[in-house]
PDB file of N, CA and C in Angstrom:
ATOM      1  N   UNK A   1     -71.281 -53.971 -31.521  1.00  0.00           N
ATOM      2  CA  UNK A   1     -70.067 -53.857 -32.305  1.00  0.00           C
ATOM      3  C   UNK A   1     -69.368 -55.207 -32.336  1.00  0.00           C
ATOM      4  N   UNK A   2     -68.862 -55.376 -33.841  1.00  0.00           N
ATOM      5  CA  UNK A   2     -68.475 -56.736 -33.999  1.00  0.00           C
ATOM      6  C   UNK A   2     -67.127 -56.829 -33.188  1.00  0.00           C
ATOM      7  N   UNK A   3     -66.305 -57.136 -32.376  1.00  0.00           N
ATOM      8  CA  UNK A   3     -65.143 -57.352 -31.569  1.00  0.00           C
ATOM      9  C   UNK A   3     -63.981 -58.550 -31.776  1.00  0.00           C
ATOM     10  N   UNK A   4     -63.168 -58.057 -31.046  1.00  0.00           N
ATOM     11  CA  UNK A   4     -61.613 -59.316 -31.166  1.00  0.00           C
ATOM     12  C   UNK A   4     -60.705 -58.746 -30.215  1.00  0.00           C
ATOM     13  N   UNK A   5     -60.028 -59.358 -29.339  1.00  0.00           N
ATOM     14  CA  UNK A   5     -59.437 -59.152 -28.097  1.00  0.00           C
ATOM     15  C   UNK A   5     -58.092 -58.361 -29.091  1.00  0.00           C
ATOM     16  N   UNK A   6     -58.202 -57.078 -28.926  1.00  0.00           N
ATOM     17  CA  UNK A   6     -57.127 -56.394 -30.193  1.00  0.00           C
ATOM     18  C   UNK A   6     -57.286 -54.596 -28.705  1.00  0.00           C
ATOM     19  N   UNK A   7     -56.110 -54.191 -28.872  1.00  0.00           N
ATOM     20  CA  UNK A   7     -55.815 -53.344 -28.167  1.00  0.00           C
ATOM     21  C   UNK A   7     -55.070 -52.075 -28.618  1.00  0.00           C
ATOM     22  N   UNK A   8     -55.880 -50.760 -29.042  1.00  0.00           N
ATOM     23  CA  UNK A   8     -55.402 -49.707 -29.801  1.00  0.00           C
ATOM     24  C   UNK A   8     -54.534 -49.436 -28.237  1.00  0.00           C
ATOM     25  N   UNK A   9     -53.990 -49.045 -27.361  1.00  0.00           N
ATOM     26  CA  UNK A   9     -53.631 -48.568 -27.099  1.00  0.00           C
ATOM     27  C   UNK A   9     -52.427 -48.535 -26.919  1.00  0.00           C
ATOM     28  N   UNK A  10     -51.782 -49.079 -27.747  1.00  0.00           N
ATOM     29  CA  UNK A  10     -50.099 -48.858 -28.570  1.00  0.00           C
ATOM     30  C   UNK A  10     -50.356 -48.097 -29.613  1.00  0.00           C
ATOM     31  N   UNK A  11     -51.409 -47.840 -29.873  1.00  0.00           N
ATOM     32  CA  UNK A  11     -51.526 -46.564 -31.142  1.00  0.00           C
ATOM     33  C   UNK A  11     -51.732 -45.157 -30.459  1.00  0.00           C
ATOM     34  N   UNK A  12     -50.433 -44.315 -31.143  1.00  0.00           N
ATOM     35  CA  UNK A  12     -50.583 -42.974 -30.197  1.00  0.00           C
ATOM     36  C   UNK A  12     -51.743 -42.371 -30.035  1.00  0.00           C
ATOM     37  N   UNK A  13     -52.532 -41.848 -29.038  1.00  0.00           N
ATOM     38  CA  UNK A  13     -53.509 -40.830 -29.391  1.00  0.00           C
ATOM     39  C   UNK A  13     -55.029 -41.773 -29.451  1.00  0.00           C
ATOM     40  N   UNK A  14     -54.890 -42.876 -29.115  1.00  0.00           N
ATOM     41  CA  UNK A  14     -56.146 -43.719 -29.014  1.00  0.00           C
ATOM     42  C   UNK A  14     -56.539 -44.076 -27.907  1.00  0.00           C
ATOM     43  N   UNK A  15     -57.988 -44.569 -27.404  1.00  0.00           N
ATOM     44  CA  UNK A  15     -58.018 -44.931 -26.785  1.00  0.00           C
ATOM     45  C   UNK A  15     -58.310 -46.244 -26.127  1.00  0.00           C
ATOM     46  N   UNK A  16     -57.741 -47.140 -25.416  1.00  0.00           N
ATOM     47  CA  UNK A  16     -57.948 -48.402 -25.716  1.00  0.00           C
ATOM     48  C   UNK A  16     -59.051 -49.158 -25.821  1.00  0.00           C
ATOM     49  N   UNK A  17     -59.284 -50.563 -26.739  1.00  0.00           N
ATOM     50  CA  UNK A  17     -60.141 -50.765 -26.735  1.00  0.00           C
ATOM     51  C   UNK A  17     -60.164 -52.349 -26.775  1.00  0.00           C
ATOM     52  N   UNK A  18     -60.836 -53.295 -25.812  1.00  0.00           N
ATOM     53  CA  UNK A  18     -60.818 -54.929 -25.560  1.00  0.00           C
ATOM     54  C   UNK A  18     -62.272 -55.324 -26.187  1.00  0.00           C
ATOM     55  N   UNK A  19     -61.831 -55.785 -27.161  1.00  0.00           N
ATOM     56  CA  UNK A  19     -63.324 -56.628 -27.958  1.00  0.00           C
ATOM     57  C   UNK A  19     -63.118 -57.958 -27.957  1.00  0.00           C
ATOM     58  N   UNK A  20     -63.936 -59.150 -28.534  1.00  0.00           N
ATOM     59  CA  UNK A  20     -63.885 -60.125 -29.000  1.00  0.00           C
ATOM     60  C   UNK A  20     -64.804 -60.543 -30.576  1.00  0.00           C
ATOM     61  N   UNK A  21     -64.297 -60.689 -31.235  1.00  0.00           N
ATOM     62  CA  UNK A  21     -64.847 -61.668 -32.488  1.00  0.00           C
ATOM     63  C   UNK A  21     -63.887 -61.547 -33.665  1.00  0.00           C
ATOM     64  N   UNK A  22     -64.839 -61.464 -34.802  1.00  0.00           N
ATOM     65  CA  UNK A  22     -63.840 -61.246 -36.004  1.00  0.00           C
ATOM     66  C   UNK A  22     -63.441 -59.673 -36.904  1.00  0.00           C
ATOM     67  N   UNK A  23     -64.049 -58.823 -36.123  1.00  0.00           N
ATOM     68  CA  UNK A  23     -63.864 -57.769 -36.789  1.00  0.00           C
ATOM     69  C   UNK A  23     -63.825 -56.730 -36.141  1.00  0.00           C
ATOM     70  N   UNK A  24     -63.472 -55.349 -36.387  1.00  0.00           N
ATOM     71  CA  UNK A  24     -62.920 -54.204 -35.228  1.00  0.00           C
ATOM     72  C   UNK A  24     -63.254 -53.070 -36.258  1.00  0.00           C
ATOM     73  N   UNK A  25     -64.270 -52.480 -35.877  1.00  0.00           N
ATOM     74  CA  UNK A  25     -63.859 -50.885 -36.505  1.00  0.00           C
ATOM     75  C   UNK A  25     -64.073 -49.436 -35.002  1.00  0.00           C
ATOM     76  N   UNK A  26     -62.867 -48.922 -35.600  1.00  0.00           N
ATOM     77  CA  UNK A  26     -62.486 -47.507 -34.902  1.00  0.00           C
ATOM     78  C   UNK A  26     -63.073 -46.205 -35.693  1.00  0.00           C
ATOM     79  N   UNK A  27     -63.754 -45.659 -34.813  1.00  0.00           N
ATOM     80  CA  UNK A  27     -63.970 -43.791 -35.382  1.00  0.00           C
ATOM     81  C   UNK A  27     -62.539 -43.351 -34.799  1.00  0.00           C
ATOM     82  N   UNK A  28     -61.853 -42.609 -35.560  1.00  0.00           N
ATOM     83  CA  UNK A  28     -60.832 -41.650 -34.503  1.00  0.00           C
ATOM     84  C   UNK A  28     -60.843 -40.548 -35.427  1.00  0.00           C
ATOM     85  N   UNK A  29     -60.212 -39.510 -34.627  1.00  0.00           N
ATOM     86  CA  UNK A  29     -59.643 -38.363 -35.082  1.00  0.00           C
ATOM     87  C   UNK A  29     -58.607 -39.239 -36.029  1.00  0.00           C
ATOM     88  N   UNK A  30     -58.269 -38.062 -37.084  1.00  0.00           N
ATOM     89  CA  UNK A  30     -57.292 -38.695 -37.879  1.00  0.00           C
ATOM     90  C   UNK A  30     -56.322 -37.331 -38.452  1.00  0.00           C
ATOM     91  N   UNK A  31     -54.983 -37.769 -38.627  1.00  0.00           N
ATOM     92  CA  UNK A  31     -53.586 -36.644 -38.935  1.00  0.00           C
ATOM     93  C   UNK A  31     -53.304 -36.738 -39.848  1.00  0.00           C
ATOM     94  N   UNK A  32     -53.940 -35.619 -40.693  1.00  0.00           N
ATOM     95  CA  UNK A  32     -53.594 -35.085 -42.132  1.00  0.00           C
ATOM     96  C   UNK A  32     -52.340 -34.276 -42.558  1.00  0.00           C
ATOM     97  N   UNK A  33     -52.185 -34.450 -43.953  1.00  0.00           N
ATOM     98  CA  UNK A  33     -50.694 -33.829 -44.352  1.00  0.00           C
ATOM     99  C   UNK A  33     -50.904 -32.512 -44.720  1.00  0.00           C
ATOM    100  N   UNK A  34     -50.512 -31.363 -45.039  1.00  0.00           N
ATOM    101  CA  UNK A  34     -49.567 -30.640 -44.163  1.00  0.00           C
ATOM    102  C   UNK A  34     -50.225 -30.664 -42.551  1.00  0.00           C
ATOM    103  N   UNK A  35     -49.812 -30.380 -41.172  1.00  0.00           N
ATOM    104  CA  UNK A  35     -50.162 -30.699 -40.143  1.00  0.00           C
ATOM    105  C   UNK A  35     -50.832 -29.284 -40.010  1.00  0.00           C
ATOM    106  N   UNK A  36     -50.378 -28.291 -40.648  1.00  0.00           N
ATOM    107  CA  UNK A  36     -51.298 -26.727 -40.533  1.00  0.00           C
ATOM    108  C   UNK A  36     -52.738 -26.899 -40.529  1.00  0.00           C
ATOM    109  N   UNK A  37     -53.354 -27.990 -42.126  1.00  0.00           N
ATOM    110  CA  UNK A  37     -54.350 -28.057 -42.051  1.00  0.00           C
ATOM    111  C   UNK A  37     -55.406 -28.875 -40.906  1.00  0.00           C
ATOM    112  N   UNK A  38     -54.717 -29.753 -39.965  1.00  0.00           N
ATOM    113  CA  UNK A  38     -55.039 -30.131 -38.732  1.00  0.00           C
ATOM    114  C   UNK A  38     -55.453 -29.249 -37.597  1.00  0.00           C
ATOM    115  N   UNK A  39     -54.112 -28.408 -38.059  1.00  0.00           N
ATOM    116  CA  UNK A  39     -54.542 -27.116 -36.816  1.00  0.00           C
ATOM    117  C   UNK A  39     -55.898 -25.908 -37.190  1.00  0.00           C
ATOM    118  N   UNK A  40     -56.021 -26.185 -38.417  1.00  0.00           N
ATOM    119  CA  UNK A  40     -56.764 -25.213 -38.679  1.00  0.00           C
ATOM    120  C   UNK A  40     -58.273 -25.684 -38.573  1.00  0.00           C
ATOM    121  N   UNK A  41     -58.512 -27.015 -38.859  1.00  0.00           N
ATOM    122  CA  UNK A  41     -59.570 -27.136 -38.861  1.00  0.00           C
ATOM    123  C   UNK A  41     -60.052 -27.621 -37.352  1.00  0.00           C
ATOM    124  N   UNK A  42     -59.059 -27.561 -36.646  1.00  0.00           N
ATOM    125  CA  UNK A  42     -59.746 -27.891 -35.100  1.00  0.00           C
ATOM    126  C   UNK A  42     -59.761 -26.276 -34.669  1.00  0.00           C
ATOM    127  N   UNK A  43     -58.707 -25.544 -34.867  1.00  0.00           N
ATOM    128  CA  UNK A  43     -59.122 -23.755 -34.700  1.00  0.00           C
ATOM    129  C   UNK A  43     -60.363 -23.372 -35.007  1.00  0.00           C
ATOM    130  N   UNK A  44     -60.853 -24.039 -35.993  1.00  0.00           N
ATOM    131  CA  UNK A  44     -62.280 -23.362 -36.998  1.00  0.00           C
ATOM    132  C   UNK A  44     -63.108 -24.285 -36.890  1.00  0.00           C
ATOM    133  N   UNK A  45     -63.109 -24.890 -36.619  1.00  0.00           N
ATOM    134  CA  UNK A  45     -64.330 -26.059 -37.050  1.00  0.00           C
ATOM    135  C   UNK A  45     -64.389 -26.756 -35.302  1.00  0.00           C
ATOM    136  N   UNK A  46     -63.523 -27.673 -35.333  1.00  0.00           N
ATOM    137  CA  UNK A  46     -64.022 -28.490 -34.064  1.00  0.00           C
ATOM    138  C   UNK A  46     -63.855 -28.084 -32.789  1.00  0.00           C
ATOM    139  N   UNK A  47     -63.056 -27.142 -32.275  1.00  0.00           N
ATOM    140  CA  UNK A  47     -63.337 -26.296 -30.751  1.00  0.00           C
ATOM    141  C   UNK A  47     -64.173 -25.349 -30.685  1.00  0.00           C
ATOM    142  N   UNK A  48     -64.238 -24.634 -31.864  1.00  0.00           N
ATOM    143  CA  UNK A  48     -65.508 -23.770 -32.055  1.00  0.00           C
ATOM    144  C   UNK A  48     -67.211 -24.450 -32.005  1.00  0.00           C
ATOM    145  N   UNK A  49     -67.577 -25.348 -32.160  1.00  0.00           N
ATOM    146  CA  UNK A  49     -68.843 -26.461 -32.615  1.00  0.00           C
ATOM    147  C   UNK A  49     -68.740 -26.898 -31.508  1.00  0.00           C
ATOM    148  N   UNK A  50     -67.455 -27.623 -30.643  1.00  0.00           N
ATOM    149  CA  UNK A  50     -67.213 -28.130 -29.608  1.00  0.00           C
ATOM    150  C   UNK A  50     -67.697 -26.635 -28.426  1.00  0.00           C
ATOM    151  N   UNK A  51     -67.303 -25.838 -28.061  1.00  0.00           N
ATOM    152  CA  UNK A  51     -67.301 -24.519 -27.548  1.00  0.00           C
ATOM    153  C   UNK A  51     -69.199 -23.970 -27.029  1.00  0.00           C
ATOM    154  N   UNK A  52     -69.677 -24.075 -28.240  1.00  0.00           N
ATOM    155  CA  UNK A  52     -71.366 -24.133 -28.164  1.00  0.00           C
ATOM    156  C   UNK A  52     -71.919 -25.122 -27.730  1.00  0.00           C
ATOM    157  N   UNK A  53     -71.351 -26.634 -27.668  1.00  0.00           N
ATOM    158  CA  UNK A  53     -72.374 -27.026 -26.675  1.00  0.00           C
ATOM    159  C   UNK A  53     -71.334 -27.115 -25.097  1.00  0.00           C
ATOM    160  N   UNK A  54     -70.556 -26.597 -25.162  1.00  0.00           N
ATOM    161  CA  UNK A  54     -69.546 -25.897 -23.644  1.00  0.00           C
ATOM    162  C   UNK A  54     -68.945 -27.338 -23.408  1.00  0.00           C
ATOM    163  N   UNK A  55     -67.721 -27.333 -24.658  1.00  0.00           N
ATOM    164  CA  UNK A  55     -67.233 -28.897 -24.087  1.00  0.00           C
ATOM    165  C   UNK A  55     -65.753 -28.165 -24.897  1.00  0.00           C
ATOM    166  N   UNK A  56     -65.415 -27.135 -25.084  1.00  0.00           N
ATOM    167  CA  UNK A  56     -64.531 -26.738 -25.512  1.00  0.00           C
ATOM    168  C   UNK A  56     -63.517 -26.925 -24.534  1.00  0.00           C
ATOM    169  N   UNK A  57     -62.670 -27.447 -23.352  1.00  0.00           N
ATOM    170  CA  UNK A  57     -62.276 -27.923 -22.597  1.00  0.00           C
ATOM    171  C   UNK A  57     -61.798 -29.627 -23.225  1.00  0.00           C
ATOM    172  N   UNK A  58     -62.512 -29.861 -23.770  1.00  0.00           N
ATOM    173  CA  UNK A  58     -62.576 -31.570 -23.688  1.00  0.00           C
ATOM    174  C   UNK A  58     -61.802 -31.605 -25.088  1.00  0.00           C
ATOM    175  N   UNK A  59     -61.713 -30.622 -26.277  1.00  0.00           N
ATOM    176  CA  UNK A  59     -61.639 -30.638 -27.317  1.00  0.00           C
ATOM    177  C   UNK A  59     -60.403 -30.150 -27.454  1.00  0.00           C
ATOM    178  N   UNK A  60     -59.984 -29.004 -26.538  1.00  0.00           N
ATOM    179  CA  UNK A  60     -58.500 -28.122 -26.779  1.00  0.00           C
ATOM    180  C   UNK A  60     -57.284 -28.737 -27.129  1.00  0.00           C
ATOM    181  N   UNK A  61     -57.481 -30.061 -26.737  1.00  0.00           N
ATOM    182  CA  UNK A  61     -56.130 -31.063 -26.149  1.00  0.00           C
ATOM    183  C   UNK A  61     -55.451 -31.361 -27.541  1.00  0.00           C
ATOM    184  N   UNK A  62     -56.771 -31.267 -28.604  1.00  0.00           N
ATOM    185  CA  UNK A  62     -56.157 -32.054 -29.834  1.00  0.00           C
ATOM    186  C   UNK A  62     -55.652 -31.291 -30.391  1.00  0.00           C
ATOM    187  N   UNK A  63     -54.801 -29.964 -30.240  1.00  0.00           N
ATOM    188  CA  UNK A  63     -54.394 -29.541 -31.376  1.00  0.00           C
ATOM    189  C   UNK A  63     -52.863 -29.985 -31.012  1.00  0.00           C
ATOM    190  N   UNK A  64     -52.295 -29.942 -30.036  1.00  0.00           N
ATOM    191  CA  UNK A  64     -50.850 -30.345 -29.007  1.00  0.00           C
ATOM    192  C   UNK A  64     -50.872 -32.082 -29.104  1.00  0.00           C
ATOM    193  N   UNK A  65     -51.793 -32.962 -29.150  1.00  0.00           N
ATOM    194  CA  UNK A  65     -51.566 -34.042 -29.085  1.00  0.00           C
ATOM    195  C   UNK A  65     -51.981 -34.850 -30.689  1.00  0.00           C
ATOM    196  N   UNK A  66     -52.425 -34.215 -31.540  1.00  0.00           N
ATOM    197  CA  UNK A  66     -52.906 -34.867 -33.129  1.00  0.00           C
ATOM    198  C   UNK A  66     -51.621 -35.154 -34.023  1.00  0.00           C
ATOM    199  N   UNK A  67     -50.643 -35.059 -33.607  1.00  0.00           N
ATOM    200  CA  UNK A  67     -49.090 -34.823 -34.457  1.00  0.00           C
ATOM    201  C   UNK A  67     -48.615 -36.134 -33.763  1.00  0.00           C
ATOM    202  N   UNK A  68     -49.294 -36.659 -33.037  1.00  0.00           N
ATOM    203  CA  UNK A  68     -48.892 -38.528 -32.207  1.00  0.00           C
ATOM    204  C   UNK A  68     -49.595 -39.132 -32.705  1.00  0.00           C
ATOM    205  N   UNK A  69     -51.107 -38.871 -33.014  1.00  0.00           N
ATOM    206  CA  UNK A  69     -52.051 -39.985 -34.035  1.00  0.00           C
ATOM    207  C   UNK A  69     -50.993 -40.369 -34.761  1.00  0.00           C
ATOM    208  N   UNK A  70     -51.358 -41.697 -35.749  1.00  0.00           N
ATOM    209  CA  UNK A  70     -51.079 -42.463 -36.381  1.00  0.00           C
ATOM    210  C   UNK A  70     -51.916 -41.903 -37.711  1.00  0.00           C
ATOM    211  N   UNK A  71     -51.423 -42.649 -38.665  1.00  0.00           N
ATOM    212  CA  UNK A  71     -51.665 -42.050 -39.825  1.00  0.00           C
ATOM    213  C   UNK A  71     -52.588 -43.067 -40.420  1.00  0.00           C
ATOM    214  N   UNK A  72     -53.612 -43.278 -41.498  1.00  0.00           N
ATOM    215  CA  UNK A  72     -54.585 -44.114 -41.953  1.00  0.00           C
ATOM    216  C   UNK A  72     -53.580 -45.413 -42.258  1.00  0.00           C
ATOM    217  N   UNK A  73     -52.757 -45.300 -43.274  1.00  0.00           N
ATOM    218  CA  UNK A  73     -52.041 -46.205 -43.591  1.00  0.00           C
ATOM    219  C   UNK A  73     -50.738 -46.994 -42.285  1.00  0.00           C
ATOM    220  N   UNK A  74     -50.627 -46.409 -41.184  1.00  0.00           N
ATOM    221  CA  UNK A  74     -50.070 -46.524 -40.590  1.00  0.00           C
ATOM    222  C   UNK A  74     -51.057 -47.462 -39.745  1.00  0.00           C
ATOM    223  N   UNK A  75     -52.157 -46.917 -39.337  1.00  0.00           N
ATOM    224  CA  UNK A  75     -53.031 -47.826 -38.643  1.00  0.00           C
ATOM    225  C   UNK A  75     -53.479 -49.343 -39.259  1.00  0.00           C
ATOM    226  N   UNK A  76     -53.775 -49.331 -40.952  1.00  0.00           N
ATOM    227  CA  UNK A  76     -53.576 -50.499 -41.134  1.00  0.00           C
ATOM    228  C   UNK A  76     -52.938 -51.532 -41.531  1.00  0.00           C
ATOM    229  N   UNK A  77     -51.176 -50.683 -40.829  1.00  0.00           N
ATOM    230  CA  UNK A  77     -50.039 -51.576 -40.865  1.00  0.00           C
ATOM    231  C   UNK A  77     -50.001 -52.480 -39.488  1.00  0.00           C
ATOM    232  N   UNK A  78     -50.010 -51.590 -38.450  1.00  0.00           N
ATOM    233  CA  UNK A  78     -50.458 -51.897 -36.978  1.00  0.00           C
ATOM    234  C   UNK A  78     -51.299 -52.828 -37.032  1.00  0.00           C
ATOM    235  N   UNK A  79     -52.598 -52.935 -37.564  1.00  0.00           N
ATOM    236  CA  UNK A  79     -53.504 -53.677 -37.233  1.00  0.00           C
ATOM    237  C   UNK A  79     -53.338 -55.341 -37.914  1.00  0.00           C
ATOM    238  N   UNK A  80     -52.639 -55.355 -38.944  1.00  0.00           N
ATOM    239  CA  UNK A  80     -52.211 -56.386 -39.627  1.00  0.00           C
ATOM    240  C   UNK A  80     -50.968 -56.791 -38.986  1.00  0.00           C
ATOM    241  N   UNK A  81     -50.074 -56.236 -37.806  1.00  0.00           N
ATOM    242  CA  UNK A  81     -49.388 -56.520 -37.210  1.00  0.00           C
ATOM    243  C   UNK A  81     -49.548 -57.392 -36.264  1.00  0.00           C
ATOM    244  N   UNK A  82     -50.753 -56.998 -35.561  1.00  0.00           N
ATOM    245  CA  UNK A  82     -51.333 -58.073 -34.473  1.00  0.00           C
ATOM    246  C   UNK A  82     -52.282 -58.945 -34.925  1.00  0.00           C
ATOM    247  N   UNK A  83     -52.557 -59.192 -36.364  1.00  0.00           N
ATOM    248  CA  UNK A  83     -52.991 -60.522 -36.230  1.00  0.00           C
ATOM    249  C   UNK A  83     -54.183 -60.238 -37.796  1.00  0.00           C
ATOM    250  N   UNK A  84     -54.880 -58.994 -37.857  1.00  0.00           N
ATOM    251  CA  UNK A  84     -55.688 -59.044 -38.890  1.00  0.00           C
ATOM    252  C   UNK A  84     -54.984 -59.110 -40.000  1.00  0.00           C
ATOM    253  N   UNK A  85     -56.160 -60.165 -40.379  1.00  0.00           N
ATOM    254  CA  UNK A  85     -55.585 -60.258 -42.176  1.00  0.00           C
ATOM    255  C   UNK A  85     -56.049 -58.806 -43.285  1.00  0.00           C
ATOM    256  N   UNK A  86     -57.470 -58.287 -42.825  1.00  0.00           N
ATOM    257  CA  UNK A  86     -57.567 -57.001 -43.269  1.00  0.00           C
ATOM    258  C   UNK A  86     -56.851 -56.162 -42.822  1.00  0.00           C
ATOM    259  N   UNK A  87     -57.099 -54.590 -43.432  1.00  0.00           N
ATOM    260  CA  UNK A  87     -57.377 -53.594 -42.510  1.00  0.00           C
ATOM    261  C   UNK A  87     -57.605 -52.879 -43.642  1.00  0.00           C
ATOM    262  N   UNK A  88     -58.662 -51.742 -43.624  1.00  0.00           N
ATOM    263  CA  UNK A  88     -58.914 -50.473 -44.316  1.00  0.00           C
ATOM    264  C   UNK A  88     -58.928 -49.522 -43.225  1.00  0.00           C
ATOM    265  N   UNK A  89     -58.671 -48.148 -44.168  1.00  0.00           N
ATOM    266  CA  UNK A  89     -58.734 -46.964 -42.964  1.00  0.00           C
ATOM    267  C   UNK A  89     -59.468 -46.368 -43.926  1.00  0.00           C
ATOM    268  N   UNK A  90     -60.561 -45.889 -43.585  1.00  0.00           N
ATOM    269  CA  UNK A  90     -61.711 -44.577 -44.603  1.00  0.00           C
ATOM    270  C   UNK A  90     -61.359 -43.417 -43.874  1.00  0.00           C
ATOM    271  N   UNK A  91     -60.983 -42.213 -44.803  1.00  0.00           N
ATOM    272  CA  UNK A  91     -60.819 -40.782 -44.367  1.00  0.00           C
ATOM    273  C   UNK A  91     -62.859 -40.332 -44.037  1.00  0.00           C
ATOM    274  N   UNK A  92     -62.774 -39.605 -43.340  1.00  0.00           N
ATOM    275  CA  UNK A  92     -64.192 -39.082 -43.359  1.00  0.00           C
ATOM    276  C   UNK A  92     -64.391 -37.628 -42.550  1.00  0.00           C
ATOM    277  N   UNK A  93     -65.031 -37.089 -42.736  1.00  0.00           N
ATOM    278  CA  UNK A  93     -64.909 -35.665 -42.658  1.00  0.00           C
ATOM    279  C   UNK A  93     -64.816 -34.479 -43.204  1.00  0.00           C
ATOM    280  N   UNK A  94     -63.838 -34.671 -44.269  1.00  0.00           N
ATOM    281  CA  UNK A  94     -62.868 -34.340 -45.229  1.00  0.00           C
ATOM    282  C   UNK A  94     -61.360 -34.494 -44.669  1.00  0.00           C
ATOM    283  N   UNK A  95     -60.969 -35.815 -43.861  1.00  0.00           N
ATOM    284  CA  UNK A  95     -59.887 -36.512 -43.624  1.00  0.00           C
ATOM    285  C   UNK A  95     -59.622 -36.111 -41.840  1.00  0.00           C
ATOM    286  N   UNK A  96     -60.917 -34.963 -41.478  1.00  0.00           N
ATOM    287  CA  UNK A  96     -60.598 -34.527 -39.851  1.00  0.00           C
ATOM    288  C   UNK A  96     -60.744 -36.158 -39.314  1.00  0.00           C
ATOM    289  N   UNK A  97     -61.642 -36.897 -39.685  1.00  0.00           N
ATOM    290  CA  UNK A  97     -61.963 -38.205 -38.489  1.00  0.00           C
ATOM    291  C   UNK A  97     -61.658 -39.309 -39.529  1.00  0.00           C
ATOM    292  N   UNK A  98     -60.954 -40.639 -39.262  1.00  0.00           N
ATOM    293  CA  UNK A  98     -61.169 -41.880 -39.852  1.00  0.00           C
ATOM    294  C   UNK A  98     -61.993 -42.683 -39.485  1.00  0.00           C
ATOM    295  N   UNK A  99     -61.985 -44.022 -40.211  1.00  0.00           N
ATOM    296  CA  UNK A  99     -62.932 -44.939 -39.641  1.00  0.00           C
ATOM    297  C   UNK A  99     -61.986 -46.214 -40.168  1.00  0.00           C
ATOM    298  N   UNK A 100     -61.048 -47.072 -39.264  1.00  0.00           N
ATOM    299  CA  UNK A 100     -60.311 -48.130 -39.561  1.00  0.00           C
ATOM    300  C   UNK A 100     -61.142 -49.298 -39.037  1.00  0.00           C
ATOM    301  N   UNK A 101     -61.285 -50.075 -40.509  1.00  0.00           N
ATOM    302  CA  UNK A 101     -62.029 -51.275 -40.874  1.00  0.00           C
ATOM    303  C   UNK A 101     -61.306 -52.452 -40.678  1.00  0.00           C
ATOM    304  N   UNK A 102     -60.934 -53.611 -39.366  1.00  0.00           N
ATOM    305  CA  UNK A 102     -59.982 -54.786 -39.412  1.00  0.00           C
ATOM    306  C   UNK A 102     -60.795 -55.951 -39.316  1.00  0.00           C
ATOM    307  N   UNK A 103     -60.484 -56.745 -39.928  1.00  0.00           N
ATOM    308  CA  UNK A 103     -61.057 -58.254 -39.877  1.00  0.00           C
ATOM    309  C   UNK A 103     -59.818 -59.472 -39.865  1.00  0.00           C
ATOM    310  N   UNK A 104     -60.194 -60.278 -39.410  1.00  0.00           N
ATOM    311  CA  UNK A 104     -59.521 -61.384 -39.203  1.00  0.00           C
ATOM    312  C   UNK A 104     -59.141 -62.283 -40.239  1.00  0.00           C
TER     313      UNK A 104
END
């Protein structure tokens, strides 16, 4: 992974991360608008999927803590804050997970 000494963990709900070079991309969970549909698709979709291979424990957390994520556009305000001249955020999933794209 391409790296840069850049540190998500001033971004709510992330977890930190120390790279070096010119570029940074993040998978995260990502917080969609209305916040119902957040809850619903971790109710239905990701603790349930999570649950069968018995990691439903590891997964529960996000429905109480996904309303602190940061938002796509929010992340690549942040990231242009500390220093990148990019940033893209790609919805993916159907907007359950992002993928924020920063370069220098």
């Amino acid at each position: 992974m391409a790296s840069l000494l850049f540190s998500f963990s001033h971004f709510p709900g992330r977890h930190k991360t120390s790279v070096r070079s010119s570029s940074e991309r993040q998978l995260l969970f990502n917080r969609i608008a209305p916040a119902y549909d957040n809850e619903w698709l971790i109710d239905n979709v990701v603790v349930p999927v999570a649950s069968s291979y018995g990691l439903a424990k590891e997964y529960a957390y996000l429905k109480s803590s996904i309303n602190n994520f940061s938002t796509g556009k929010e992340l690549e305000k942040l990231a242009k804050e500390v220093g990148f001249s990019k940033a893209k955020h790609y919805e993916i999933g159907g907007g359950l997970m992002g993928n924020l794209v920063a370069t220098r």
